[in-house]
Protein backbone atom coordinates (compact mmCIF):
# COMPACT_ATOMS: atom_id res chain seq x y z
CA UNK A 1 0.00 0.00 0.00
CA UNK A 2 1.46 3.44 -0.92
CA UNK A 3 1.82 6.23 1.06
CA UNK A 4 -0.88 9.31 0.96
CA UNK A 5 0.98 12.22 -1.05
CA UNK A 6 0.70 15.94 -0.56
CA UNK A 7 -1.95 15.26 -4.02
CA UNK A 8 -4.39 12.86 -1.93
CA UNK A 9 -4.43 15.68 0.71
CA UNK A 10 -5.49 18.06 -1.09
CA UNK A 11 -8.39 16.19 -3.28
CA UNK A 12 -9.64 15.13 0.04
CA UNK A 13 -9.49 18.56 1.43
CA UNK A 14 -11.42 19.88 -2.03
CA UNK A 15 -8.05 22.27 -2.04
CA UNK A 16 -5.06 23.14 -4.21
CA UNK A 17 -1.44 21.30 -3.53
CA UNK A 18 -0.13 25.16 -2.79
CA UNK A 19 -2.72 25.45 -0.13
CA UNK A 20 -1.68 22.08 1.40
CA UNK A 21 1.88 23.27 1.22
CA UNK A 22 0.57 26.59 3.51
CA UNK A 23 -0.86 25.00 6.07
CA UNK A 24 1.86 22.57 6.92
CA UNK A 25 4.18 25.61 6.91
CA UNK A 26 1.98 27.34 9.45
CA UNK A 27 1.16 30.38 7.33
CA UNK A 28 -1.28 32.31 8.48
CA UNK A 29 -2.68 33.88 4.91
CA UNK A 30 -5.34 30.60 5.06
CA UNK A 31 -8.63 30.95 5.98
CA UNK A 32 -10.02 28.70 9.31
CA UNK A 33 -12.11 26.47 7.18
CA UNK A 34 -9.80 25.49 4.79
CA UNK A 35 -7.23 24.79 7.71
CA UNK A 36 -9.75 22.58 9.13
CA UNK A 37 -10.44 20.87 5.96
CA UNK A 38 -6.27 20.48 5.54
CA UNK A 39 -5.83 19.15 8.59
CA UNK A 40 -8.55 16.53 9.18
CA UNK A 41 -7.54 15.36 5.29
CA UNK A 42 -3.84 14.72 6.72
CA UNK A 43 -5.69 12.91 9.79
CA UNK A 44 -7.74 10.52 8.00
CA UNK A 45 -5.31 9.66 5.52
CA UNK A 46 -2.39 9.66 7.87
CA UNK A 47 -0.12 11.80 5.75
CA UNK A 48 3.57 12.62 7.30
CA UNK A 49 5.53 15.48 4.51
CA UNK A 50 8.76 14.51 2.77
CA UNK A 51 10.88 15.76 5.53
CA UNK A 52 13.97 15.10 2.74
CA UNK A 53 11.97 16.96 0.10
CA UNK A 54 11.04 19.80 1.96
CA UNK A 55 14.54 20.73 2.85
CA UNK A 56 15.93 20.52 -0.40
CA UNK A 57 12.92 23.10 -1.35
CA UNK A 58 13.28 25.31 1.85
CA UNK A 59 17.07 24.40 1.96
CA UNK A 60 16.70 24.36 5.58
CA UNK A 61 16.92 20.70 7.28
CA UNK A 62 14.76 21.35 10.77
CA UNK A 63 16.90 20.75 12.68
CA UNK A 64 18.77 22.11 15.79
CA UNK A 65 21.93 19.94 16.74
CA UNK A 66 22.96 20.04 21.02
CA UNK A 67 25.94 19.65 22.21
CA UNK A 68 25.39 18.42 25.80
CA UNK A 69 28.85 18.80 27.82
CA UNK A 70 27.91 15.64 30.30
CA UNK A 71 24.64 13.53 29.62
CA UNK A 72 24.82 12.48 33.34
CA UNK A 73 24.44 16.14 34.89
CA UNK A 74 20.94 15.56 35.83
CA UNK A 75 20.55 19.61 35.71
CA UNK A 76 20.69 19.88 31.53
CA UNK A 77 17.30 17.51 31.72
CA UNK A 78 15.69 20.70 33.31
CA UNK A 79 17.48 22.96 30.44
CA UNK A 80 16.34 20.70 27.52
CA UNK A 81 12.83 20.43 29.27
CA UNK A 82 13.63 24.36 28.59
CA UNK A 83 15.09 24.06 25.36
CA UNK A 84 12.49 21.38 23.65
CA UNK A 85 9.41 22.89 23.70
CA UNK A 86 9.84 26.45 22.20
CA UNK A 87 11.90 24.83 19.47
CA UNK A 88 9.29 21.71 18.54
CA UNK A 89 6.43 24.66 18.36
CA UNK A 90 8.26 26.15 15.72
CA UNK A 91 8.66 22.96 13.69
CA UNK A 92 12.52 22.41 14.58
CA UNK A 93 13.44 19.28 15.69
CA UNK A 94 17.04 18.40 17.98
CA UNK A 95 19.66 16.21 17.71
CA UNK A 96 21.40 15.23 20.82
CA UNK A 97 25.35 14.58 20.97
CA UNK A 98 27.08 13.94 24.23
CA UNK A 99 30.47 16.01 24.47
CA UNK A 100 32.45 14.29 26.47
CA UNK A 101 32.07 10.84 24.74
CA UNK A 102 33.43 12.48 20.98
CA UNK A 103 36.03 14.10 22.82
CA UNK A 104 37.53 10.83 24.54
CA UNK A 105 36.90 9.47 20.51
CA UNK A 106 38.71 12.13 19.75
CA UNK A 107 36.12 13.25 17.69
CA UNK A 108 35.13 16.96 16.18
CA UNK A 109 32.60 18.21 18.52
CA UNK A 110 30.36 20.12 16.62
CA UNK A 111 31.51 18.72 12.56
CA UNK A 112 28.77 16.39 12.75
CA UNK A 113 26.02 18.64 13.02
CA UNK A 114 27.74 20.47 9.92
CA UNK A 115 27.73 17.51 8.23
CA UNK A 116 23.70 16.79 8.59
CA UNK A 117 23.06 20.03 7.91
CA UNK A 118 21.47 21.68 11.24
CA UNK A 119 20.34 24.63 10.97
CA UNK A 120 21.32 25.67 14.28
CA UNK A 121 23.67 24.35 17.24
CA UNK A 122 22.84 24.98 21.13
CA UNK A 123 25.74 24.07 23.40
CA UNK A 124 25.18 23.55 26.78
CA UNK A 125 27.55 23.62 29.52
CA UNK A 126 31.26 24.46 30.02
CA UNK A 127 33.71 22.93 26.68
CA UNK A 128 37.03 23.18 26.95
CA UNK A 129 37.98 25.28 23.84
CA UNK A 130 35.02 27.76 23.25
CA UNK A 131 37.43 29.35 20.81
CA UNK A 132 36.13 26.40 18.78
CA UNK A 133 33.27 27.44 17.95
CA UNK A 134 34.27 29.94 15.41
CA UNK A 135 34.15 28.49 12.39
CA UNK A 136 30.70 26.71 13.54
CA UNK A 137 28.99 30.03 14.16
CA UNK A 138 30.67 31.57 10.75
CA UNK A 139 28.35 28.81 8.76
CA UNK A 140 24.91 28.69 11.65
CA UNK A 141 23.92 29.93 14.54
CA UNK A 142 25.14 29.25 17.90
CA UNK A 143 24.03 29.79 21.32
CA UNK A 144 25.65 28.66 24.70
CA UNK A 145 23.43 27.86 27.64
CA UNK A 146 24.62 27.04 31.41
CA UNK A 147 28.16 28.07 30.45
CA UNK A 148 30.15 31.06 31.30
CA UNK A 149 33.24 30.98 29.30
CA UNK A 150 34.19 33.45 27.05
CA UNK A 151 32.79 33.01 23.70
CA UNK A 152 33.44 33.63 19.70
CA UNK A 153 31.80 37.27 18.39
CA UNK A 154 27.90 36.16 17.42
CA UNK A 155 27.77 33.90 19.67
CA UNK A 156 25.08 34.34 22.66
CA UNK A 157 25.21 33.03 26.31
CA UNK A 158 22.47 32.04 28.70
CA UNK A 159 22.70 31.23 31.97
CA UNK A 160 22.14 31.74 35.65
CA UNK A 161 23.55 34.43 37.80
CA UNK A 162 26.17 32.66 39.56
CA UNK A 163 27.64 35.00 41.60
CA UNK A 164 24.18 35.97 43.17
CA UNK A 165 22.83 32.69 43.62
CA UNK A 166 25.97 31.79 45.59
CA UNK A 167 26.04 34.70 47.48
CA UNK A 168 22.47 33.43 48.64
CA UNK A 169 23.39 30.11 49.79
CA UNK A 170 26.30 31.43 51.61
CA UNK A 171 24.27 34.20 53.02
CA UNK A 172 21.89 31.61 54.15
CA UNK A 173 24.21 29.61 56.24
CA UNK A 174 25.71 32.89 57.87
CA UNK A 175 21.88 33.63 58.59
CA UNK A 176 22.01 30.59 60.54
CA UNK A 177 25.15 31.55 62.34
CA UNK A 178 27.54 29.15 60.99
CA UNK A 179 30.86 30.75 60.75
CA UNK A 180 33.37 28.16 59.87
CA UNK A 181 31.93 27.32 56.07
CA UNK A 182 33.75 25.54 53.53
CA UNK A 183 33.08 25.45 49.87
CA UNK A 184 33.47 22.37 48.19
CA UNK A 185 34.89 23.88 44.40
CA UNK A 186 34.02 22.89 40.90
CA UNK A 187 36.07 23.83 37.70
CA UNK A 188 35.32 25.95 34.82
CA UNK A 189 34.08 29.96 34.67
CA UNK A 190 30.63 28.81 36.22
CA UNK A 191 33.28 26.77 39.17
CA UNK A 192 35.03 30.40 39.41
CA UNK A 193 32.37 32.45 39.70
CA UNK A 194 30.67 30.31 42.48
CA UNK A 195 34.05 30.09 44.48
CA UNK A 196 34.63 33.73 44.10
CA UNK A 197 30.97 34.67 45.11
CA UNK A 198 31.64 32.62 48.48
CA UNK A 199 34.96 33.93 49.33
CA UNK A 200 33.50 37.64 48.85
CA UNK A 201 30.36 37.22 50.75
CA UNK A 202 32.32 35.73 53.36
CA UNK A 203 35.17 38.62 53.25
CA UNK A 204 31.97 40.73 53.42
CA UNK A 205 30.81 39.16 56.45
CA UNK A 206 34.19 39.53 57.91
CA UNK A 207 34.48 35.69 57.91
CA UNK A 208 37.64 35.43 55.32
CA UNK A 209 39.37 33.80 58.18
CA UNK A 210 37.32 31.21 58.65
CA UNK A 211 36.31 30.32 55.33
CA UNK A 212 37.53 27.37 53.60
CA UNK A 213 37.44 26.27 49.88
CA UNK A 214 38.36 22.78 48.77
CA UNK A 215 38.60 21.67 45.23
CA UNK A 216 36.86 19.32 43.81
CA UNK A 217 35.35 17.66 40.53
CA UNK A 218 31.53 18.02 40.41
CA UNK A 219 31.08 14.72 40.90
CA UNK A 220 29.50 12.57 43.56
CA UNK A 221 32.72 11.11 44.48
CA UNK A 222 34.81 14.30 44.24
CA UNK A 223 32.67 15.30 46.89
CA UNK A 224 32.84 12.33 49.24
CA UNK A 225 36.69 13.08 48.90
CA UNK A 226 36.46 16.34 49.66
CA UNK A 227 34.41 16.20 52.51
CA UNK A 228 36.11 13.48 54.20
CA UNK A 229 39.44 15.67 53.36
CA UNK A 230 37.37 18.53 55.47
CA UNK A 231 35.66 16.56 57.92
CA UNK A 232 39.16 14.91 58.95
CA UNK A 233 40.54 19.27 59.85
CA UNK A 234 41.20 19.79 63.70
CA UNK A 235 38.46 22.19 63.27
CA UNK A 236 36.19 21.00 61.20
CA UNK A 237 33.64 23.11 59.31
CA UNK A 238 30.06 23.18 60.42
CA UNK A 239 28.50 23.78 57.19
CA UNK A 240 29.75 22.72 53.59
CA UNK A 241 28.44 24.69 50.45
CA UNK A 242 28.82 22.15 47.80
CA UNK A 243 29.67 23.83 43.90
CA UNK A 244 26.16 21.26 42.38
CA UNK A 245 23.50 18.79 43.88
CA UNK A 246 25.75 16.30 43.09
CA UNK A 247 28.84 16.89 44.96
CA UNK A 248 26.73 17.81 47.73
CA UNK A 249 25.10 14.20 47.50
CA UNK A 250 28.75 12.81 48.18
CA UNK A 251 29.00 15.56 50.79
CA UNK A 252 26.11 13.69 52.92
CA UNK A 253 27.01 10.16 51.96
CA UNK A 254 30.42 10.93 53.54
CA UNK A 255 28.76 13.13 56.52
CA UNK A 256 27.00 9.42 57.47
CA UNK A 257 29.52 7.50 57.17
CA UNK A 258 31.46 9.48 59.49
CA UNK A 259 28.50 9.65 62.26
CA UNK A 260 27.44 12.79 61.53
CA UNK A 261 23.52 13.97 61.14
CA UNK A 262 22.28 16.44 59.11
CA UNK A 263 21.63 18.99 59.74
CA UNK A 264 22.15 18.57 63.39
CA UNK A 265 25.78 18.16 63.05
CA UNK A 266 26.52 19.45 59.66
CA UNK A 267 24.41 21.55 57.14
CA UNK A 268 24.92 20.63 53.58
CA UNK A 269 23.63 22.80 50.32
CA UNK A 270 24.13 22.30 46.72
CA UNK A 271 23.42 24.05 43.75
CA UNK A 272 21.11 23.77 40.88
CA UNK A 273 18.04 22.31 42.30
CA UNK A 274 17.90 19.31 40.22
CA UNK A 275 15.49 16.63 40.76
CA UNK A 276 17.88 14.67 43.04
CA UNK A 277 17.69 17.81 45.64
CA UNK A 278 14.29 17.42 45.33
CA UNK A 279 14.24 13.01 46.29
CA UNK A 280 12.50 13.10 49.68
CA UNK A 281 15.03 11.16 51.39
CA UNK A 282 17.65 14.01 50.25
CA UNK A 283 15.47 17.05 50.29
CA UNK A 284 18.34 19.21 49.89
CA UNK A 285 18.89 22.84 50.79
CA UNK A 286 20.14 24.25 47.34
CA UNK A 287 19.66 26.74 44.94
CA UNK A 288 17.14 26.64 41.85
CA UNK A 289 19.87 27.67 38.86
CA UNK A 290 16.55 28.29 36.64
CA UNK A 291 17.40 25.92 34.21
CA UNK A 292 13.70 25.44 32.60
CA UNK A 293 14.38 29.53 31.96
CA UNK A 294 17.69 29.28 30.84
CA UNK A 295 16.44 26.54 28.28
CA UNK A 296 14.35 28.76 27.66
CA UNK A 297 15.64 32.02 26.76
CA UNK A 298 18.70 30.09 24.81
CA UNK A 299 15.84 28.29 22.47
CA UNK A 300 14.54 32.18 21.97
CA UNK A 301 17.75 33.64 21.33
CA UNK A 302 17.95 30.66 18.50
CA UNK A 303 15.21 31.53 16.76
CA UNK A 304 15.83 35.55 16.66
CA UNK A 305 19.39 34.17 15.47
CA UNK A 306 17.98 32.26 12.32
CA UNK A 307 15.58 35.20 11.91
CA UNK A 308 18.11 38.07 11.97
CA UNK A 309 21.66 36.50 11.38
CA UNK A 310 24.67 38.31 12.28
CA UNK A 311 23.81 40.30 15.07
CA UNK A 312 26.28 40.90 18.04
CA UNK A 313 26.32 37.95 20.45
CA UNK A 314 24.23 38.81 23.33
CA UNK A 315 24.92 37.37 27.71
CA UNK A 316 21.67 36.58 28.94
CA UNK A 317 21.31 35.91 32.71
CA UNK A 318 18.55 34.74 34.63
CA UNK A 319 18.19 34.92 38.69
CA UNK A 320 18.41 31.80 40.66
CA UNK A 321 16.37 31.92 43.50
CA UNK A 322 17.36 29.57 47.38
CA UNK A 323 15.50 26.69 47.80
CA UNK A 324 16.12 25.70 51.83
CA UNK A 325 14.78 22.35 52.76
CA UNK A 326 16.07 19.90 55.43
CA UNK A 327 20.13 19.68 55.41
CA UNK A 328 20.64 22.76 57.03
CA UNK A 329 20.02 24.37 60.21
CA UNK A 330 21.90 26.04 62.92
CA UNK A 331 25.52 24.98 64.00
CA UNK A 332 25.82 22.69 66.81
CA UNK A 333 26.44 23.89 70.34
CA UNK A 334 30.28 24.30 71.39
CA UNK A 335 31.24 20.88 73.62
CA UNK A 336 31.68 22.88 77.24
CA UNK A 337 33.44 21.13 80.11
């Protein structure tokens, strides 16, 4: 049995092919009857378009190629929930590449998306050599989301306000009356940023002395390390700000192990507010890095791009906001004789 053509839609709609051909572009020159007509013709036949013929006419494939960084940061699912649904509603459809796999292939990073044609490319998170991106965004638009790095010209960035949602979470544990804090670090400009936003609010707070920063890897295990490294200090810290949700998760794995409770012994916050923080048997104090919004805004800033090419790139931030749940709490009394 063949497949229904564009030809069987439109003798079942009582319409021309060219009026077909409007309808599935989403003009808006067709009257409301004859949409109707289109559309329940494409129904009851079960008609899908040539996607292969349509871009050779419209030489434009559809589709927007992203460049995750990590597929196991559980915070890009909240991005691409973001990211997905502005782009689908305007008939563009994504193609998902995980970063760090090509580059342990060795592979180009962003090649194959020149190679099927996207129309567009959405990075998210931190690469190592932004400068890369170059000759990708000479040939199609390019926007960066959840990164902070410096970028190519005409290429746009969107992502959270680091520096003030760290300056929260810190601020939060001071509120408490911690005073001996430690920051468990992360890498890249959005790492930086965070670090540097804790060491000022506690300079700020005239805490400098007692403020501690250890690095770390962003991982759940980097943080275990890390906070068995701190935990193990004469004077330990009473509260850790972890650099994600995930190295704060190692953070209270290592906190049990060691006979601590939380947050009766030791508060614990992350950072992004992914769905882990949000696991009842975590319920982690943390801050929401708005990365639905950031999605978002990066899948609008795609769109103006292929709209109005070559305009100056363009850093977009949105404000994250504290989420406090049940890992922290005030420090534990001093041990008196």
């Amino acid at each position: 049995m063949r497949a229904p053509t564009i030809r069987d839609v439109a003798d079942r709609a009582g319409v021309s092919k060219s009026l077909v051909s409007l309808v599935l572009r989403g003009s808006e020159q067709v009257r409301p009857e004859k949409r109707e007509a289109v559309l329940r013709a494409v129904r009851e036949l079960g008609y899908r378009p040539n996607a292969a013929a349509r871009s050779l006419s419209e030489q434009r494939t559809r589709t927007v190629g992203v460049l995750l960084n990590d597929l196991r940061n559980p915070w890009y699912v909240d991005l691409l929930d973001g990211l997905n649904p502005l782009l689908h509603a305007s008939g563009l459809h994504m193609l998902l590449a995980d970063a760090r796999l090509s580059r342990r292939a060795g592979h180009d990073l962003a090649g194959p998306f020149l190679d099927l044609q996207a129309d567009g490319l959405v990075v998210v998170g931190t690469l190592p050599d932004p400068a890369a991106l170059g000759p990708v965004a000479a040939r199609i638009p390019v926007v960066v989301a959840g990164a902070r790095e410096a970028v190519p010209p005409g290429v746009d960035t969107v992502a959270a306000d680091d520096e003030h949602g760290a300056r929260l979470v810190t601020e939060h544990l001071i509120g408490l009356g911690h005073r001996r804090i430690a920051h468990i670090a992360g890498y890249g400009a959005v790492g930086e940023l965070r670090r540097r936003s804790f060491e000022a609010t506690m300079r700020a707070h005239g805490l400098d002395g007692t403020a501690l920063v250890e690095p770390g890897d962003m991982t759940e295990e980097g943080g275990y390390r890390a906070t068995v490294r701190l935990l193990g200090r004469a004077e330990r810290p009473t509260a850790l700000c972890a650099v994600n949700d995930i190295t704060a998760v190692g953070a209270l794995s290592a906190a049990a192990e060691l006979g601590l409770e939380v947050p009766r012994d030791l508060s614990v916050t992350g950072y992004d507010d992914t769905n882990i923080a949000r696991l009842r048997h975590v319920w982690l104090t943390t801050v929401d890095a708005a990365g639905h919004e950031v999605g978002r805004r990066a899948a609008r800033c795609l769109l103006d791009r292929l709209a109005r090419p070559g305009e100056a790139g363009r850093v977009l931030l949105s404000t994250p906001a504290l989420r406090v749940r049940g890992t922290t709490g005030r420090p534990p009394a001093p041990v008196t004789d």
